[in-house]
Protein backbone atom coordinates (compact mmCIF):
# COMPACT_ATOMS: atom_id res chain seq x y z
CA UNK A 1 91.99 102.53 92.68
CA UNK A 2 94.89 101.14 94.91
CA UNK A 3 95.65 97.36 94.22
CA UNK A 4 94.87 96.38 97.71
CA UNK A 5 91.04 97.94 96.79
CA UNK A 6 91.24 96.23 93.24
CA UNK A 7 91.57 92.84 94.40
CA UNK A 8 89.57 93.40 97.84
CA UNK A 9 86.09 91.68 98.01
CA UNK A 10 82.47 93.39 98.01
CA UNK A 11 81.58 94.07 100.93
CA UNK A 12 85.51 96.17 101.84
CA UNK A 13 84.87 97.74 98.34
CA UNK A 14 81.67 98.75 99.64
CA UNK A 15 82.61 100.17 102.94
CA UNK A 16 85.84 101.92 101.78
CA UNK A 17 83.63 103.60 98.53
CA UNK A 18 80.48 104.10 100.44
CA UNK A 19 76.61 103.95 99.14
CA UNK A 20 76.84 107.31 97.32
CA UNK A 21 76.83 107.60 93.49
CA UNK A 22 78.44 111.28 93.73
CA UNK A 23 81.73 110.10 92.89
CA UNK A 24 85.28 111.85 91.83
CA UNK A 25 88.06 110.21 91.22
CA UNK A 26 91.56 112.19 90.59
CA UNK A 27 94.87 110.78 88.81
CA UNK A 28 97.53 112.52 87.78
CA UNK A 29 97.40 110.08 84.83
CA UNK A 30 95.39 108.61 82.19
CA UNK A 31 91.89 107.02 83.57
CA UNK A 32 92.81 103.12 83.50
CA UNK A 33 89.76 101.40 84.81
CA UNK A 34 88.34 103.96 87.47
CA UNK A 35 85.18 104.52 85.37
CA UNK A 36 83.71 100.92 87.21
CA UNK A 37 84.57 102.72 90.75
CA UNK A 38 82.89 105.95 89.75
CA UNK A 39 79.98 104.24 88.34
CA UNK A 40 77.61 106.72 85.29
CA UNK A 41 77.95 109.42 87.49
CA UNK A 42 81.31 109.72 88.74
CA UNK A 43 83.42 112.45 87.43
CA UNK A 44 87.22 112.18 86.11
CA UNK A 45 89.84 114.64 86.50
CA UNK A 46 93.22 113.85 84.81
CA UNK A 47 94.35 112.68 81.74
CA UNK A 48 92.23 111.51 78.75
CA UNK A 49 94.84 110.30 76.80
CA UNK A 50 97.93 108.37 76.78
CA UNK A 51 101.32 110.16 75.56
CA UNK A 52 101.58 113.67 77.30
CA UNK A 53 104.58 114.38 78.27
CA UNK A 54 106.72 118.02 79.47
CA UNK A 55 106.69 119.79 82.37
CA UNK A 56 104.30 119.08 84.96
CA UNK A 57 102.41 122.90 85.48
CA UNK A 58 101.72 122.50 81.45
CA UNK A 59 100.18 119.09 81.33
CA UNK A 60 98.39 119.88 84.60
CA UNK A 61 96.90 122.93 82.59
CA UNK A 62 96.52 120.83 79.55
CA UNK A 63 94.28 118.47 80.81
CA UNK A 64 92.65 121.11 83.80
CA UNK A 65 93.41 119.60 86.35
CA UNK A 66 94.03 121.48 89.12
CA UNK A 67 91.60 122.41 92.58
CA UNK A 68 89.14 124.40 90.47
CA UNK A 69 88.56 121.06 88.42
CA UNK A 70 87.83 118.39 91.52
CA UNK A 71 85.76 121.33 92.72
CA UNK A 72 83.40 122.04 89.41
CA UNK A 73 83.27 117.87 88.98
CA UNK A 74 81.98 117.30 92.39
CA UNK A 75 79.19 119.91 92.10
CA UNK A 76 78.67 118.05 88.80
CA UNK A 77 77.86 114.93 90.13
CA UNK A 78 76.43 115.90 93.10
CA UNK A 79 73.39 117.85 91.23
CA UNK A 80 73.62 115.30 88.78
CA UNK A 81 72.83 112.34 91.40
CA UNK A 82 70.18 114.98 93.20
CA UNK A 83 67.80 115.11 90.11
CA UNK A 84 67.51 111.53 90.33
């Protein structure tokens, strides 16, 4: 989450993330605090862990994160917020 976000109050939190609880959030790093934007159940794609380093197309493939990634974690969420 941007810093101007971070530090922003409820109610622009609110309008910028929306109602929904279908949430995916994509970083290119390691997850460092996103989990309280995407709430339960938000997905994650990027980086679980801290240290990866090498060529970018490797630790993309490493840690799966690519188009077909964002794609299967959306239709995660969004079936897992539907059978609520």
């Amino acid at each position: 989450m941007p810093p101007a976000v971070r530090g922003a109050d409820r109610a622009y939190k609110k309008a910028v993330l929306g109602a929904t609880r279908a949430r995916v959030a994509v970083e290119a790093a390691v997850e460092l605090g996103g989990e309280r934007y995407i709430g339960f159940e938000g997905r994650f794609v990027g980086m679980h862990s801290f240290g990866a380093s090498g060529k970018i197309a490797e630790v993309y493939k490493k840690f799966d994160i690519n188009a077909e990634a964002v794609v299967r974690a959306a239709q995660d969420t969004l079936a897992e917020v539907a059978a609520l």
